[in-house]
Protein backbone atom coordinates (compact mmCIF):
# COMPACT_ATOMS: atom_id res chain seq x y z
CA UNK A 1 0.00 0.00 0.00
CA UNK A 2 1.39 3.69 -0.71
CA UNK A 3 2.74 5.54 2.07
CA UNK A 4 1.80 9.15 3.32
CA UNK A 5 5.46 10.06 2.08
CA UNK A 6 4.60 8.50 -1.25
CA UNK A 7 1.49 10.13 -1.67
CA UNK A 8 2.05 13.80 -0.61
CA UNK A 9 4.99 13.95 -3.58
CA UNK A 10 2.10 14.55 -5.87
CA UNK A 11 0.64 17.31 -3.53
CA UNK A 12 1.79 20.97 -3.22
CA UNK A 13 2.31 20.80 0.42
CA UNK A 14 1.52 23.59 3.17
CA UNK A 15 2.98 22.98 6.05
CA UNK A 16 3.01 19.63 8.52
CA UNK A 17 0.37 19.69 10.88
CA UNK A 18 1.73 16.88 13.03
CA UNK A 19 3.29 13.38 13.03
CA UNK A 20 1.40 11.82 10.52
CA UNK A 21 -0.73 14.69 8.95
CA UNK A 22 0.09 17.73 6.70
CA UNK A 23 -2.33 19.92 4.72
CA UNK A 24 -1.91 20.51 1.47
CA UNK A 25 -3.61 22.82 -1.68
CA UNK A 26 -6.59 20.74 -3.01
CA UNK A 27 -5.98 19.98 -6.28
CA UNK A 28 -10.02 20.42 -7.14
CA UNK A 29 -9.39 23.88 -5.59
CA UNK A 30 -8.35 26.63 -8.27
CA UNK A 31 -6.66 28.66 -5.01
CA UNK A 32 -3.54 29.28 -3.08
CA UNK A 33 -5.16 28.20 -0.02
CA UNK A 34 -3.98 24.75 1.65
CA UNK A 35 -7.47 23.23 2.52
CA UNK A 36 -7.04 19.47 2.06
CA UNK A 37 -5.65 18.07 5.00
CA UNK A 38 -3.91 14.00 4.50
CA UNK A 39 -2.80 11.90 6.97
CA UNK A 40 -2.57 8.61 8.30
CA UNK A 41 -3.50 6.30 10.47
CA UNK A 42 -3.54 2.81 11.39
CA UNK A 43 -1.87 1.76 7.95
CA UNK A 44 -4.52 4.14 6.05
CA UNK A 45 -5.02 7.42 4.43
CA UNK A 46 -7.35 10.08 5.08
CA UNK A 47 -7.93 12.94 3.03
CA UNK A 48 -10.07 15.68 4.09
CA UNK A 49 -11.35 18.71 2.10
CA UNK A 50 -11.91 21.71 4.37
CA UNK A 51 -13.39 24.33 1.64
CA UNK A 52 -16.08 22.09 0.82
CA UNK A 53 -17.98 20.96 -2.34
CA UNK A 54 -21.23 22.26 -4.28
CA UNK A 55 -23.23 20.36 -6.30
CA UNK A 56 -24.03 21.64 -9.82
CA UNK A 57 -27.10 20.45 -11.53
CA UNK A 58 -27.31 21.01 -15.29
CA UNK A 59 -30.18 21.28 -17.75
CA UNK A 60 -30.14 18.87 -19.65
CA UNK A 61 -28.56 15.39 -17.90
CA UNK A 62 -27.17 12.79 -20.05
CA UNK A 63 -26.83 9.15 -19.06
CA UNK A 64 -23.93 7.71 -20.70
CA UNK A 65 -23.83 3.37 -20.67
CA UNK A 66 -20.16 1.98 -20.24
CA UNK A 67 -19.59 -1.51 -21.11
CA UNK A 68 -16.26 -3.03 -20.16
CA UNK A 69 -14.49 -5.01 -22.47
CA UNK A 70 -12.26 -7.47 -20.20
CA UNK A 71 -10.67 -9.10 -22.73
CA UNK A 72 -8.81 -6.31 -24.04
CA UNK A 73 -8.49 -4.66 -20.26
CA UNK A 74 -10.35 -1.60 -21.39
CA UNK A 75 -13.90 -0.03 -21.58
CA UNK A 76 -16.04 1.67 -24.42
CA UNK A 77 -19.51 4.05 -24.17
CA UNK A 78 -22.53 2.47 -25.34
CA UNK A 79 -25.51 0.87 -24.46
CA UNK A 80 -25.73 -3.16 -24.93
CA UNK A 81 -28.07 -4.20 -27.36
CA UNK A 82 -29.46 -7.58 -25.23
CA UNK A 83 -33.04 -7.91 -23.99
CA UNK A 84 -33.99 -5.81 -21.61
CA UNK A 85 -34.87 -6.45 -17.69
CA UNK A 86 -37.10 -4.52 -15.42
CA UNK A 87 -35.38 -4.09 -11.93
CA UNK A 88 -36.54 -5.93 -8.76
CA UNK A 89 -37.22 -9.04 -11.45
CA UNK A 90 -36.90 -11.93 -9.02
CA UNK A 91 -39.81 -10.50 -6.48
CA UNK A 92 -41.91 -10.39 -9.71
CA UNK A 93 -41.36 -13.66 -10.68
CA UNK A 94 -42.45 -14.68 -7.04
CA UNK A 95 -45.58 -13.06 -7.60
CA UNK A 96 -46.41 -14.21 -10.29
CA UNK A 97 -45.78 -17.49 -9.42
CA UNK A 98 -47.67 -17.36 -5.89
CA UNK A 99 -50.69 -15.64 -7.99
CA UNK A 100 -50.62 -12.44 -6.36
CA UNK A 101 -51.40 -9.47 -8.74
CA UNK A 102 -48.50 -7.25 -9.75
CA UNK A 103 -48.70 -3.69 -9.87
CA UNK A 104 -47.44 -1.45 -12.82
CA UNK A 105 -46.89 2.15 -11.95
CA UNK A 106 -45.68 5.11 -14.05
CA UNK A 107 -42.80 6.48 -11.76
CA UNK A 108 -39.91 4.59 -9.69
CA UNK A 109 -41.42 6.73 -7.14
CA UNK A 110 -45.01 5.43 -6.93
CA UNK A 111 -43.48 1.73 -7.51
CA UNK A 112 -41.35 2.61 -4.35
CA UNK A 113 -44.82 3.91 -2.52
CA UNK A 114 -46.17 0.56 -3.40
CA UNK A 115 -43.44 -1.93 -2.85
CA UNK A 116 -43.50 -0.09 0.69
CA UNK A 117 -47.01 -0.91 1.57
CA UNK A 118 -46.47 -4.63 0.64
CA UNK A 119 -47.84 -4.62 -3.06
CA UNK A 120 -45.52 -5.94 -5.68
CA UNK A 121 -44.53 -3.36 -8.41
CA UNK A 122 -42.67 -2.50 -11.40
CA UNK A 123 -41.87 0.97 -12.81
CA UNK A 124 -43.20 1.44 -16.93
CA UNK A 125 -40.87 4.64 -16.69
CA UNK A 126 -42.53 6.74 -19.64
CA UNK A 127 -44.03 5.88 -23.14
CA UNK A 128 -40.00 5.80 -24.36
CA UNK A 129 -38.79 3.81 -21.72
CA UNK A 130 -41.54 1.34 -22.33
CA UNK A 131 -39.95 -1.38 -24.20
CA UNK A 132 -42.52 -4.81 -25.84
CA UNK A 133 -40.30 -7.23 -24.40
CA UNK A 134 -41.04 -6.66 -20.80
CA UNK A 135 -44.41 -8.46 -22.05
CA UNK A 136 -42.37 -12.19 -21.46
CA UNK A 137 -41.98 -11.22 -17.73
CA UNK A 138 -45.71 -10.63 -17.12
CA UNK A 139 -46.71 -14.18 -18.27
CA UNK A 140 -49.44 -15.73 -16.71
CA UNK A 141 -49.56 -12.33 -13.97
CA UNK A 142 -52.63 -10.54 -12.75
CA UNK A 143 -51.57 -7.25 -13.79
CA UNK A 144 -52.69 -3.91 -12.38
CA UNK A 145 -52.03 -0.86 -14.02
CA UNK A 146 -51.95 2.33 -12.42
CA UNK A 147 -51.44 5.50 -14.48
CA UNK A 148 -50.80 9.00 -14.36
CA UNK A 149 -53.89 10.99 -15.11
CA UNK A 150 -53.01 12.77 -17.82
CA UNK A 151 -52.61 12.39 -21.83
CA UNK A 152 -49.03 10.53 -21.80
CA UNK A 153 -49.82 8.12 -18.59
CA UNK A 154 -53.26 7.21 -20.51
CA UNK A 155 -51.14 6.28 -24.06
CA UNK A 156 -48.70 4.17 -21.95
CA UNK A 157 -51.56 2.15 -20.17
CA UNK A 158 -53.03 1.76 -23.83
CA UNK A 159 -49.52 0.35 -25.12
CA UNK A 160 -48.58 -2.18 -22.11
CA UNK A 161 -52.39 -3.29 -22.44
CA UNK A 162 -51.93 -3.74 -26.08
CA UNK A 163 -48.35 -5.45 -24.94
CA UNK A 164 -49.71 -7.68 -22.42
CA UNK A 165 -53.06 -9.00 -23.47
CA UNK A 166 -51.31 -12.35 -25.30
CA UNK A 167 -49.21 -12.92 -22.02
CA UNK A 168 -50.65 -11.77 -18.59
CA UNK A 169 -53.28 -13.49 -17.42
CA UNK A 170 -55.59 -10.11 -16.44
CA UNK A 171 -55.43 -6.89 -16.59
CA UNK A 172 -57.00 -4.39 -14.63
CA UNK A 173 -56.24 -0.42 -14.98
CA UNK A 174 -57.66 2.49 -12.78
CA UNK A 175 -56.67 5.84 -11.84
CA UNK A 176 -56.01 6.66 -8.26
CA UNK A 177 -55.54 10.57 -7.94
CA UNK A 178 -58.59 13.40 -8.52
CA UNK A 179 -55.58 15.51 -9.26
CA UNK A 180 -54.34 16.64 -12.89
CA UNK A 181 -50.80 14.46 -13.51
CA UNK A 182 -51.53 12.82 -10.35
CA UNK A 183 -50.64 9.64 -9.49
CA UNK A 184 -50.91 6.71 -7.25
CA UNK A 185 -48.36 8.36 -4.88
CA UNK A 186 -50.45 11.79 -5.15
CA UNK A 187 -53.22 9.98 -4.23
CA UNK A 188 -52.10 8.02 -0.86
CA UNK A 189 -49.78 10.50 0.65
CA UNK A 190 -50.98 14.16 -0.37
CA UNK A 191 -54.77 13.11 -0.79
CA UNK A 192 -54.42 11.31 2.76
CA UNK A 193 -56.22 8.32 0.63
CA UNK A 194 -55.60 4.98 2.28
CA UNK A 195 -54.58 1.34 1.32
CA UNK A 196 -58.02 -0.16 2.14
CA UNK A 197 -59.71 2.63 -0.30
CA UNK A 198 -57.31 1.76 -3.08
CA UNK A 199 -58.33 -1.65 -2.63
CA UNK A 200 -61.54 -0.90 -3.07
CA UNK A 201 -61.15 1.61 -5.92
CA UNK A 202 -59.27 -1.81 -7.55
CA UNK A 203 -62.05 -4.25 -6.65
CA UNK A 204 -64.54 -1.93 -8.36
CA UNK A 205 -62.29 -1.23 -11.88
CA UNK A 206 -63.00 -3.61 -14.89
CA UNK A 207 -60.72 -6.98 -14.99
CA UNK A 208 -60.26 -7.62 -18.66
CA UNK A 209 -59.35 -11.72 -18.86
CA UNK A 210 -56.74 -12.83 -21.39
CA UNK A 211 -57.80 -13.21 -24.41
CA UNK A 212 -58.42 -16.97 -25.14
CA UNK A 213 -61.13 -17.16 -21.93
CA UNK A 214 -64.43 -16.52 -23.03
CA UNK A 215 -67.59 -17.14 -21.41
CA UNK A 216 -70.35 -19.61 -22.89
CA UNK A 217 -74.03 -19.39 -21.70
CA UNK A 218 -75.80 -17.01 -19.23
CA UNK A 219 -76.28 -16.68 -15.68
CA UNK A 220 -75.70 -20.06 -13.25
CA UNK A 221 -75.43 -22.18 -16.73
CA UNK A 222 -72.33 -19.93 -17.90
CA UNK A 223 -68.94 -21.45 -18.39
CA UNK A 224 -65.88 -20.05 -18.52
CA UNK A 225 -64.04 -21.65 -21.69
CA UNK A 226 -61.09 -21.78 -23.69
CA UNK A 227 -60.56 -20.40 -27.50
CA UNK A 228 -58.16 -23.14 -28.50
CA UNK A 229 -56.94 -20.85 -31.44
CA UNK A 230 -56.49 -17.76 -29.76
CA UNK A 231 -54.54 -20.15 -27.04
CA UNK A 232 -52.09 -21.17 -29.34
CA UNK A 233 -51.16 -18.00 -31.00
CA UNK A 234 -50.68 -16.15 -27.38
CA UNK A 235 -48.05 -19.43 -26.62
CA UNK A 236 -46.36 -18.83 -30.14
CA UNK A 237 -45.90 -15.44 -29.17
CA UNK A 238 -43.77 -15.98 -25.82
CA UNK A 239 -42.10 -19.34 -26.72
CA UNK A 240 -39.60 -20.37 -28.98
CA UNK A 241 -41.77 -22.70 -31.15
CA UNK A 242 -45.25 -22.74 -33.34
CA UNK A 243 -48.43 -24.88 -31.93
CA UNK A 244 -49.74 -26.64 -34.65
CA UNK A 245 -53.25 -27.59 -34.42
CA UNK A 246 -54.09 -31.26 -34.20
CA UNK A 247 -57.01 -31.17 -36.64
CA UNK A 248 -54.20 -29.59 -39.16
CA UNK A 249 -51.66 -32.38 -38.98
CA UNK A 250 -55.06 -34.80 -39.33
CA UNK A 251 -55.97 -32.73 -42.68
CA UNK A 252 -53.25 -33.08 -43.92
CA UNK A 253 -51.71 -36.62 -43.97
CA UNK A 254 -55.66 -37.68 -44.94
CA UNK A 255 -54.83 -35.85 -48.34
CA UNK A 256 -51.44 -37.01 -49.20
């Protein structure tokens, strides 16, 4: 490990403050003043900035992807091209799989007001960030959708509905705050809404079933059945492979 005598050969040193300590100019610092302060102790270095720091924010903030290339010991900028994956993925999966519904929410912040008061949620981020692929993930999930309320948040529930209906196995959508933009975290925390009352504000929203269920009959005779068709299309769509109808294969070795 580098010494204090090592290190402080790259500083412009003050003075020597004590034993094991000296203070030298900060090389972030455009000044003559010596306000870092290095020493050590214990086998370690400290270095302590005395003028401070500020945080600058700037207009417009770009998010840069670096990819390291370990092969060749180096790095490059840019963003991988493979599939993408919502965060938090394994809790959804144990949703999913223990058939509780799963919550889609516009903002990391309302997922974050959710996942706090024990629902399971994903953020859609906006319309752009919204990518068809997350679709796979939501297979066989009851999926709630909770949207801003405004023009955007209602396009992006239209496009993850449009996105979901082969996979998830229902869908229900609602919107939670009386304000304009509002949203689900508008609603509990500056509308003093509660949990129970967005319960009941989900109960009472429509629950559109996937696609291939379809009732038959009316009343106590109807029966909840299963387009066959429609089935297999929805499968092709998520899996590797194409369901060929039995009746097909039939068809056709009768006429060869």
């Amino acid at each position: 490990m580098i010494t204090l005598q090592e290190l402080l050969i790259h500083f412009e040193t003050s003075r020597k403050i004590g034993p094991a300590s000296c203070q030298c100019k900060c090389p972030v610092h455009y000044d003559s003043k010596a306000s870092l302060t290095i020493s050590e102790d214990k086998g370690k270095l400290l270095l302590h900035c005395h003028a401070g720091y500020s945080k600058i924010r700037f207009e417009e903030k770009e998010i840069r992807y670096v990819t390291m290339d370990r092969k060749n010991d180096t790095y490059k900028y840019h963003k991988k091209s493979d599939h993408a994956v919502l965060c938090n993925l394994p809790s959804r999966i144990r949703a999913v799989k223990a058939g509780y519904p799963v919550y889609i929410a516009e903002g990391e912040k309302d997922a974050d007001t959710l996942n706090k008061l024990g629902y399971t949620a994903a953020t859609a981020g906006s319309t752009s960030d919204w990518r068809r692929e997350y679709a796979f993930y939501f297979t066989g999930a009851k999926v709630v959708i909770l949207p801003d309320k405004d023009e955007p948040g209602m396009k992006l529930k239209d496009q993850i509905v449009k996105d979901l209906r082969h996979f998830a196995h229902s869908i229900r959508w609602t919107i939670t705050s009386t304000a304009d933009k509002g949203d689900v975290t508008d609603s509990l925390i500056k509308e003093g809404h509660s949990k129970e009352e967005l319960d009941e504000l989900l109960a009472a929203s429509e629950n559109r079933g996937a696609p291939w269920l379809f009732t038959d009959g009316e009343g106590a005779r109807a029966k909840v059945k299963i387009n066959g068709d429609i089935l297999a299309d929805s499968i092709s769509r998520g899996l590797p492979y194409l369901i060929v109808r039995t009746e097909y294969i039939t068809n056709t070795a009768a006429t060869r």
